[in-house]
Protein backbone atom coordinates (compact mmCIF):
# COMPACT_ATOMS: atom_id res chain seq x y z
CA UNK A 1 -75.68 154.67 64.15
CA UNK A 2 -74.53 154.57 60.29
CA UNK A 3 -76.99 156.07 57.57
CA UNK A 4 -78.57 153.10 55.42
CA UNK A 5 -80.71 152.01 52.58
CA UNK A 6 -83.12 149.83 52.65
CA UNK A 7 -82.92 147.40 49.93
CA UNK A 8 -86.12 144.96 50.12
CA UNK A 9 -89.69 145.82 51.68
CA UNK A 10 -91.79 148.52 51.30
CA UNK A 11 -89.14 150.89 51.86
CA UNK A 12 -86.66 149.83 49.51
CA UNK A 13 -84.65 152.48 48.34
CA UNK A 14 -85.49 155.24 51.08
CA UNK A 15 -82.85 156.43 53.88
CA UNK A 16 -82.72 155.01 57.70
CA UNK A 17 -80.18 154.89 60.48
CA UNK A 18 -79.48 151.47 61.44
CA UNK A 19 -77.30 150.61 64.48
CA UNK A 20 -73.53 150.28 63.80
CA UNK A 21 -73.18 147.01 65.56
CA UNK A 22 -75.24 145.25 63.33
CA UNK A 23 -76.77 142.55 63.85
CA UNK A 24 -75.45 142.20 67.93
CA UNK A 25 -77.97 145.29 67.43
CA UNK A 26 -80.73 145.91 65.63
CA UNK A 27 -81.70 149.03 66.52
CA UNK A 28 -83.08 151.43 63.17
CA UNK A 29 -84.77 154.94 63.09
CA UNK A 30 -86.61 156.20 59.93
CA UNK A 31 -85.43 159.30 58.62
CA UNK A 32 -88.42 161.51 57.70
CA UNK A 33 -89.14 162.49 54.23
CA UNK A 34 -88.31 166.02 52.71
């Protein structure tokens, strides 16, 4: 997984892992906020 940022939505701007294989998968976690 590759660190991302979300760029539309409600979380636009914040951090998530999103799978590296993109989009063959579309796997994402959220990274918590600090």
């Amino acid at each position: 997984m590759t660190q991302r940022v979300a760029k539309t939505g409600a979380n636009q701007g914040k951090l998530f892992w999103g799978c590296s294989n993109y989009p063959r998968c579309r796997g994402i976690r959220q990274i918590p906020d600090q």
